[in-house]
Protein backbone atom coordinates (compact mmCIF):
# COMPACT_ATOMS: atom_id res chain seq x y z
CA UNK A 1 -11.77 -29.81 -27.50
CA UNK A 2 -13.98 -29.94 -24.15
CA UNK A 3 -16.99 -31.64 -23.99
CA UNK A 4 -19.46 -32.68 -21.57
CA UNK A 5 -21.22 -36.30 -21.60
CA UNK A 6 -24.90 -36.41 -21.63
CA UNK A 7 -25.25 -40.62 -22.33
CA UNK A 8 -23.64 -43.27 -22.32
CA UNK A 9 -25.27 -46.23 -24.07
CA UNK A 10 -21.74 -48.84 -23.53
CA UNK A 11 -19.24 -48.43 -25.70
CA UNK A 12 -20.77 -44.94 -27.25
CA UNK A 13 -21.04 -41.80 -25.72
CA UNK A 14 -23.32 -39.02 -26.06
CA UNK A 15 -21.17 -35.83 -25.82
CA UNK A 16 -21.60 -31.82 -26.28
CA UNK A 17 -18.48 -29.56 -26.94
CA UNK A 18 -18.36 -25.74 -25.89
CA UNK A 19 -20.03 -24.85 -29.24
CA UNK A 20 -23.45 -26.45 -28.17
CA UNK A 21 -22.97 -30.04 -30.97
CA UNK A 22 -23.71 -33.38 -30.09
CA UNK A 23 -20.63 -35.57 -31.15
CA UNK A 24 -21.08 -39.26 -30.46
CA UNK A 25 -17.89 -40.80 -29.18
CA UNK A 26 -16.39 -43.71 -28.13
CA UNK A 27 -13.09 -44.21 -25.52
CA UNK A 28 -9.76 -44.47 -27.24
CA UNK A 29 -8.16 -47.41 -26.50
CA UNK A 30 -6.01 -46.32 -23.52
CA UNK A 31 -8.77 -45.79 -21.61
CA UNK A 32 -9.66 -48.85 -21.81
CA UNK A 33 -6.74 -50.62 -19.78
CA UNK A 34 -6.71 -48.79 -16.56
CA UNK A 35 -7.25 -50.83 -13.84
CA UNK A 36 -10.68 -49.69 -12.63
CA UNK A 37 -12.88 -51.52 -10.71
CA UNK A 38 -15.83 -50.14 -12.97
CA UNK A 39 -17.26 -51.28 -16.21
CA UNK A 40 -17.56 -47.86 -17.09
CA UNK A 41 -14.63 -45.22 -16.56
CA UNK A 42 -16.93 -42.54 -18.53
CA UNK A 43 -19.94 -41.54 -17.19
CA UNK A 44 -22.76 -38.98 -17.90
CA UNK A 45 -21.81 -35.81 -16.16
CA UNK A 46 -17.89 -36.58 -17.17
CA UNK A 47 -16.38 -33.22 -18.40
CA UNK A 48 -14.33 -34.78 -21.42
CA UNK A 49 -11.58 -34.32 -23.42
CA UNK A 50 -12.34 -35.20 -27.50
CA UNK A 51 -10.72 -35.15 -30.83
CA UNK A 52 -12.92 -36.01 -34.13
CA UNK A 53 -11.65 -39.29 -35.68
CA UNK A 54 -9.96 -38.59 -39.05
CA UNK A 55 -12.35 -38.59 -42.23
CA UNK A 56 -15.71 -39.64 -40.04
CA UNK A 57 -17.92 -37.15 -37.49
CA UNK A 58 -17.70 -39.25 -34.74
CA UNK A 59 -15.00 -38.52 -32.01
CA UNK A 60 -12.82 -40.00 -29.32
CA UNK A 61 -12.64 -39.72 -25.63
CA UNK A 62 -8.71 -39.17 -24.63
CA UNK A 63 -9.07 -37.99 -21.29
CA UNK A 64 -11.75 -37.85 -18.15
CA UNK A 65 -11.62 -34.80 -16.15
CA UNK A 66 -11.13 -35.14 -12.21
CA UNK A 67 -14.90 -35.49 -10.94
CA UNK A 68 -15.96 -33.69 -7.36
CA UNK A 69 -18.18 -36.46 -7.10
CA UNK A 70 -19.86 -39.43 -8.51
CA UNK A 71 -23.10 -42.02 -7.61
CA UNK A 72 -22.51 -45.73 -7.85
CA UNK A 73 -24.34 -49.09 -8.01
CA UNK A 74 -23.68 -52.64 -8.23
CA UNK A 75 -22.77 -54.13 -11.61
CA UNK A 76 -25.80 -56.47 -13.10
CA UNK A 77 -23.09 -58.87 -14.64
CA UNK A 78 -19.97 -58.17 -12.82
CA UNK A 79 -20.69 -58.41 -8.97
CA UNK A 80 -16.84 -57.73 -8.15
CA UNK A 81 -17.35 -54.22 -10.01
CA UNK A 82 -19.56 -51.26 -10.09
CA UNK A 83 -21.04 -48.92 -12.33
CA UNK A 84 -20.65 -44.93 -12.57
CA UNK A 85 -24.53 -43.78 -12.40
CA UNK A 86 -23.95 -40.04 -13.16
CA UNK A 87 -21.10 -37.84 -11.89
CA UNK A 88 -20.21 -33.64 -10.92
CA UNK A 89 -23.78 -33.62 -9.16
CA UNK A 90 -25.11 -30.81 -7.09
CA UNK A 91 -27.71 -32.76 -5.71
CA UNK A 92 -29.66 -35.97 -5.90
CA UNK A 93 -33.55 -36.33 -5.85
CA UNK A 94 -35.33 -39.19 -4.96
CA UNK A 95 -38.97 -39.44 -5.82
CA UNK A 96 -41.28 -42.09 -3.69
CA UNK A 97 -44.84 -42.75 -2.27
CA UNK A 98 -46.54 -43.24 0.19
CA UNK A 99 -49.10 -46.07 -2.06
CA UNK A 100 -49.53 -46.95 -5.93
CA UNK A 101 -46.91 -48.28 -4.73
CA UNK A 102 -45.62 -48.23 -1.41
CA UNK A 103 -42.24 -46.95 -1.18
CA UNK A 104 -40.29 -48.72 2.09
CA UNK A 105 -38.66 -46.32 4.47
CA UNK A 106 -35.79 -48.50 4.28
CA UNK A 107 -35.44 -47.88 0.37
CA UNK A 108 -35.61 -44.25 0.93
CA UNK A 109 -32.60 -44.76 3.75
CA UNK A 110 -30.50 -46.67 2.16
CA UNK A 111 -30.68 -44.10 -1.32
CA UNK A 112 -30.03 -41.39 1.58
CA UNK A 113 -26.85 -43.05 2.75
CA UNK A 114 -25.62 -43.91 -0.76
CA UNK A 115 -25.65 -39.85 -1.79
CA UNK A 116 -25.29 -38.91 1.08
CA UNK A 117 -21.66 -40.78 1.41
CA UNK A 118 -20.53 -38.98 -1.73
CA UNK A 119 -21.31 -35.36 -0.34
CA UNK A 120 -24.45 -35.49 -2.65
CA UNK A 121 -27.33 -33.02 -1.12
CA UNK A 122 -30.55 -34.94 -1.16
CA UNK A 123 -34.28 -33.94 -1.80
CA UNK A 124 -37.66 -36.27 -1.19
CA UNK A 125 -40.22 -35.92 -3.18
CA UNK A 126 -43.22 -38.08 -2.30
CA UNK A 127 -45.58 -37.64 -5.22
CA UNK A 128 -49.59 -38.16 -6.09
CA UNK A 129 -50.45 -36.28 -3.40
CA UNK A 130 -53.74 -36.19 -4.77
CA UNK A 131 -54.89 -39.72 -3.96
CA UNK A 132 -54.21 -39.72 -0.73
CA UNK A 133 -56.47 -40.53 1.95
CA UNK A 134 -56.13 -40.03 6.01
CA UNK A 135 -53.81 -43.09 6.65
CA UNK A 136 -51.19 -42.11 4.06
CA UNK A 137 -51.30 -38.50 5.01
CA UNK A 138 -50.48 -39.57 8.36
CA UNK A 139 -47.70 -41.93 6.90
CA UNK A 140 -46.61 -38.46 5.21
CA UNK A 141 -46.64 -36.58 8.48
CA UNK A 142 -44.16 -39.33 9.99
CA UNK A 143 -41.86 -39.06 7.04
CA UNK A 144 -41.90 -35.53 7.00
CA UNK A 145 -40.73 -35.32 10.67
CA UNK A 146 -38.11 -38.21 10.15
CA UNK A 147 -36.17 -36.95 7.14
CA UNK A 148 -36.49 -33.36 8.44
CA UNK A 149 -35.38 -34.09 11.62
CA UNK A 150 -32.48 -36.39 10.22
CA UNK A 151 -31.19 -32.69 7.89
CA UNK A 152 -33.17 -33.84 4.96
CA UNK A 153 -35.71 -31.52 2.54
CA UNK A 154 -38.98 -33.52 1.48
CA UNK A 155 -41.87 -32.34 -0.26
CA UNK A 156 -45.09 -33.27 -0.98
CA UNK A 157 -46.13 -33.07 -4.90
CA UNK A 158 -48.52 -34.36 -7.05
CA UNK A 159 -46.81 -34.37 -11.00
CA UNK A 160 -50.89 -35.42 -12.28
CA UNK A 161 -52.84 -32.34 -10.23
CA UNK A 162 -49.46 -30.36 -10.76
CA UNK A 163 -49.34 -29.46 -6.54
CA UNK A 164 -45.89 -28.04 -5.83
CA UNK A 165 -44.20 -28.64 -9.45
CA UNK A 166 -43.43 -24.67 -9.25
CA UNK A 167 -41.18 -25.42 -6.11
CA UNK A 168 -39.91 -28.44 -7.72
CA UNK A 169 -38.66 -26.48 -10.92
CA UNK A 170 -37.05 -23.65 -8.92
CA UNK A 171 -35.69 -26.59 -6.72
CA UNK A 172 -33.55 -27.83 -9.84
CA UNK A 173 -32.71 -24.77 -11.35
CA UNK A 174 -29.18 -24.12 -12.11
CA UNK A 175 -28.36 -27.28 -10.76
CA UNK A 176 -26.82 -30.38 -12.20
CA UNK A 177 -29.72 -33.05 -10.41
CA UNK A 178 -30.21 -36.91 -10.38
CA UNK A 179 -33.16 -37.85 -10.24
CA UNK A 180 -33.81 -41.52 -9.22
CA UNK A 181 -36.96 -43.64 -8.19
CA UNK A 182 -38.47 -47.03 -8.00
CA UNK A 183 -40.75 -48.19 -10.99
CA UNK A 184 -44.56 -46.75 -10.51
CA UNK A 185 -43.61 -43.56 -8.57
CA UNK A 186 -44.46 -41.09 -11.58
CA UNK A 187 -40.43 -40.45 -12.02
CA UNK A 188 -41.07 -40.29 -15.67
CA UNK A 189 -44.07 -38.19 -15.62
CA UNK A 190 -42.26 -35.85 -14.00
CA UNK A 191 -39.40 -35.70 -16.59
CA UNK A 192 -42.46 -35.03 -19.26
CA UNK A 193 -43.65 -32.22 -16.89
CA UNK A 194 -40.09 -30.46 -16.82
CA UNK A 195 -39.02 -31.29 -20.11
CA UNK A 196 -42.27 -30.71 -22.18
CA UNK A 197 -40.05 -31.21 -25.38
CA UNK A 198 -38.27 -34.17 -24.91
CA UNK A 199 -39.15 -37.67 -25.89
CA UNK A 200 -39.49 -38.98 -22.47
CA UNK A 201 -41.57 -42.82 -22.67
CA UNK A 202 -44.08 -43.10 -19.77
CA UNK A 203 -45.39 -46.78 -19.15
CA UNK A 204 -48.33 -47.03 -16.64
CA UNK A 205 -48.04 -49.17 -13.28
CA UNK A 206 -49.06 -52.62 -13.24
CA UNK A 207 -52.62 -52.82 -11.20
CA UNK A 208 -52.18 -56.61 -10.59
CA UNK A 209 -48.59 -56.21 -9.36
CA UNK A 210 -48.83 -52.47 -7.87
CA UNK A 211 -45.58 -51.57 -9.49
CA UNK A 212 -44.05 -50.24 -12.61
CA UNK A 213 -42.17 -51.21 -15.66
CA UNK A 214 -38.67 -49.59 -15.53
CA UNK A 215 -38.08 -47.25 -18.73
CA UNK A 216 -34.85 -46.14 -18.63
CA UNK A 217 -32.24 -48.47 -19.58
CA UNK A 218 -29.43 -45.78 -19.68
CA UNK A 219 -28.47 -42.77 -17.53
CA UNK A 220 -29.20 -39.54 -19.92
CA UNK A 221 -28.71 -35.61 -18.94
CA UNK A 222 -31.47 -33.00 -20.40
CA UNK A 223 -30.64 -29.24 -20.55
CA UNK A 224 -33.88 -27.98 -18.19
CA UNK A 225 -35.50 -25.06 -20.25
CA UNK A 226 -34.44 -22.46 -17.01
CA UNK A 227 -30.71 -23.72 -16.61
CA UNK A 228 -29.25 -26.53 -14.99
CA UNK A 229 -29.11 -30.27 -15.69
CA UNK A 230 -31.70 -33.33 -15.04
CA UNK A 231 -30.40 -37.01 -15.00
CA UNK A 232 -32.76 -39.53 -15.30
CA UNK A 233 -31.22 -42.72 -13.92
CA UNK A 234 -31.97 -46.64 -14.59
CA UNK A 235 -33.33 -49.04 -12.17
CA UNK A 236 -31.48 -48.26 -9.37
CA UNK A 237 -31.45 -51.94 -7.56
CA UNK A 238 -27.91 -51.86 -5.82
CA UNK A 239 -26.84 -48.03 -6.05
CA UNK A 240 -24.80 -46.99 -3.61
CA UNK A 241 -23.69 -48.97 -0.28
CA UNK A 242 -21.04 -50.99 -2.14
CA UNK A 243 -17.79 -49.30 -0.52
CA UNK A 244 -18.51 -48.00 3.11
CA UNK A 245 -16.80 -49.66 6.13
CA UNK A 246 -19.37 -50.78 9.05
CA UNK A 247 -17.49 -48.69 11.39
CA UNK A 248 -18.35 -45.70 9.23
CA UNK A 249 -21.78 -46.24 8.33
CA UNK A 250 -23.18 -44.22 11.18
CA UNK A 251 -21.47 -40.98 10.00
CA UNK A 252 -23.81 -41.08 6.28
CA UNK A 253 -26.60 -40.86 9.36
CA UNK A 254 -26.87 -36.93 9.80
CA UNK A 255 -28.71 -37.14 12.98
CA UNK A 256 -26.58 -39.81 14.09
CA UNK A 257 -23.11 -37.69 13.13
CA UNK A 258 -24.71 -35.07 15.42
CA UNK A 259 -24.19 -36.93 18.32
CA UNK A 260 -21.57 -39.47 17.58
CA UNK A 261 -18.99 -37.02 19.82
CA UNK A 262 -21.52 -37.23 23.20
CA UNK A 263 -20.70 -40.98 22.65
CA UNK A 264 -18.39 -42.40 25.79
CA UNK A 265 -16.47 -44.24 22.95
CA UNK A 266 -15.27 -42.24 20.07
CA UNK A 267 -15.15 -45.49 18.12
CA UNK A 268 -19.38 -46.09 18.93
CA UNK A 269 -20.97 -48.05 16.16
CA UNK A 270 -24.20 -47.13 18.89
CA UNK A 271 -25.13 -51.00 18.70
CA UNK A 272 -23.80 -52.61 21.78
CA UNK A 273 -21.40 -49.64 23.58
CA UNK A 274 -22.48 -48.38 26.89
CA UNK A 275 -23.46 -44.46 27.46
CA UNK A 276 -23.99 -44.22 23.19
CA UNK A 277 -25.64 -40.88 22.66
CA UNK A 278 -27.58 -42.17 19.54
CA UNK A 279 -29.47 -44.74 21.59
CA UNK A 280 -30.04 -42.38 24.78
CA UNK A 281 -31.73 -40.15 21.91
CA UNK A 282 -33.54 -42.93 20.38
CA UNK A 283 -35.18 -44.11 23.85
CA UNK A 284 -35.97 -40.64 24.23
CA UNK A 285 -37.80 -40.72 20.82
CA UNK A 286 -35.57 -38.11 19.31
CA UNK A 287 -34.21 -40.61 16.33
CA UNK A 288 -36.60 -42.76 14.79
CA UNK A 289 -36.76 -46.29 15.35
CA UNK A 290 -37.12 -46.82 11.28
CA UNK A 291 -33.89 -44.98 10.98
CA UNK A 292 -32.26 -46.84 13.92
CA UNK A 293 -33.54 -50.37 12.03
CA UNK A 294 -31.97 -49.51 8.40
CA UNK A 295 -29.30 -48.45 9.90
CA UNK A 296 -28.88 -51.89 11.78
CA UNK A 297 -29.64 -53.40 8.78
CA UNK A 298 -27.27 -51.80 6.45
CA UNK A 299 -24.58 -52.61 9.25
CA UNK A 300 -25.45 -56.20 9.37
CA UNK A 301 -25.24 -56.27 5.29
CA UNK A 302 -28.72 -57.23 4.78
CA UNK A 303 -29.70 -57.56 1.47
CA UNK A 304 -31.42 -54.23 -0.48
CA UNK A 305 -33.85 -56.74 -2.75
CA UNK A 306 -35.38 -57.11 0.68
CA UNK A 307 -36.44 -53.81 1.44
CA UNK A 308 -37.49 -52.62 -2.16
């Protein structure tokens, strides 16, 4: 029978077949040899192949259908492998802001690249909108003209005052969505919001350190009460940049794509190349420097932990 993962706590899995039943599962064992370079070759958002183990209610995983896309990070243990995050999304949505805490715009870029290298669509949402004063609605303004301007869809909410949430439901209906975000932006208080009858845990952010206790320990899908599919992802330290070329970076750069073929060179890396359309544009003030600067920074390999 077909089934369709919604956890994956290790070696079980969390899966629901066409009739609407959770069966938990675990791989049968020839699934276990291939030679991936992941520590997990199921992830939620796998569309599954099971069969119910003889005499008990708990099934087995005999075969992974082909995904049209997946998100990964950086293995905790293993740093010579990486982990499957979620898979068969329609769209990824990060959730930052602008203070309690401060959300880096080189955070936010390097999540953008990550999707955005997987043909993931990706949504902003810069939350508690309602504490803002002048100098972070002016830090707003700027990111709201650098992500739209680099292709990108960011909105403003606020999950406490409830500002926007309407757009933000209709935003994820129908749609398979991860949802990812530092510790302290309100990610979980958002899940509580659009899932008013799950058992989502909310822990409050750390005053002396200005940022939150992660939660989630395990990717999980919820079925969203007006279609469509929410993720909620762990930590996400390490997702993404663990498989793009230098060379290629600058085409997970939308803005920078745009003008890669004005370029004298159609090998640019717009670092050091004469007559490079992306710096022309950036002198000119039509990229923005913070872009330009993750992007130089995710060339040179420079560590994420530093811009967190």
């Amino acid at each position: 029978m077909k089934g369709l993962v919604y956890k994956s706590t290790g070696s079980w899995y969390k899966v629901r077949n066409n009739n609407g039943n959770f069966i938990v599962c675990r791989l049968k064992g020839k699934l276990r040899i291939k030679g991936l370079k992941v520590t997990n070759p199921v992830s939620v958002g796998d569309f599954v192949d099971i069969e119910m183990e003889k005499g008990k209610e708990t099934g087995l995983i005999s075969k992974i259908d082909s995904r049209k896309n997946y998100l990964i990070r950086k293995s905790v243990n293993l740093s010579k492998q990486y982990h499957i995050i979620a898979s068969n999304i329609d769209q990824a949505v990060l959730v930052a802001t602008v203070t309690q805490p401060n959300t880096l715009n080189e955070f936010i870029d390097r999540f953008l690249v990550s999707v955005t290298a997987y043909n993931i669509p990706a949504v902003i949402l810069v939350n508690k909108l309602d504490v803002y004063e002048d100098e972070h609605l002016h830090r707003l303004a700027d990111w709201n003209s650098i992500y739209t301007n680099a292709g990108y869809t960011i909105l403003p909410i606020s999950v406490e005052k409830e500002i926007n949430l309407d757009k933000v439901k209709k935003l994820f209906q129908g749609k398979t969505t991860v949802l990812s975000g530092n510790s302290g932006v309100g990610k979980s208080s958002l899940l509580k919001k659009l899932l008013p009858n799950e058992d989502i845990t909310v822990k409050e952010i750390s005053e002396m350190h200005q940022q939150g206790v992660h939660t989630t320990t395990f990717a999980e899908m919820y079925d969203l009460p007006n279609g469509g599919h929410l993720i909620d992802t762990p930590g996400i330290r390490g997702i993404g940049i663990v498989d793009i070329k230098p060379e290629e970076l600058s085409n997970y750069f939308p803005e920078f794509l745009k003008l890669k073929p004005s370029c004298k060179f159609n090998n640019c890396v717009h670092i050091n190349e004469p007559n490079c359309a992306v710096k022309t544009a950036l002198g000119k003030g039509q990229i923005a420097l913070s872009r330009y600067n993750s992007y130089l920074r995710i060339f040179n390999n420079d560590q994420e932990e530093n811009y967190r």
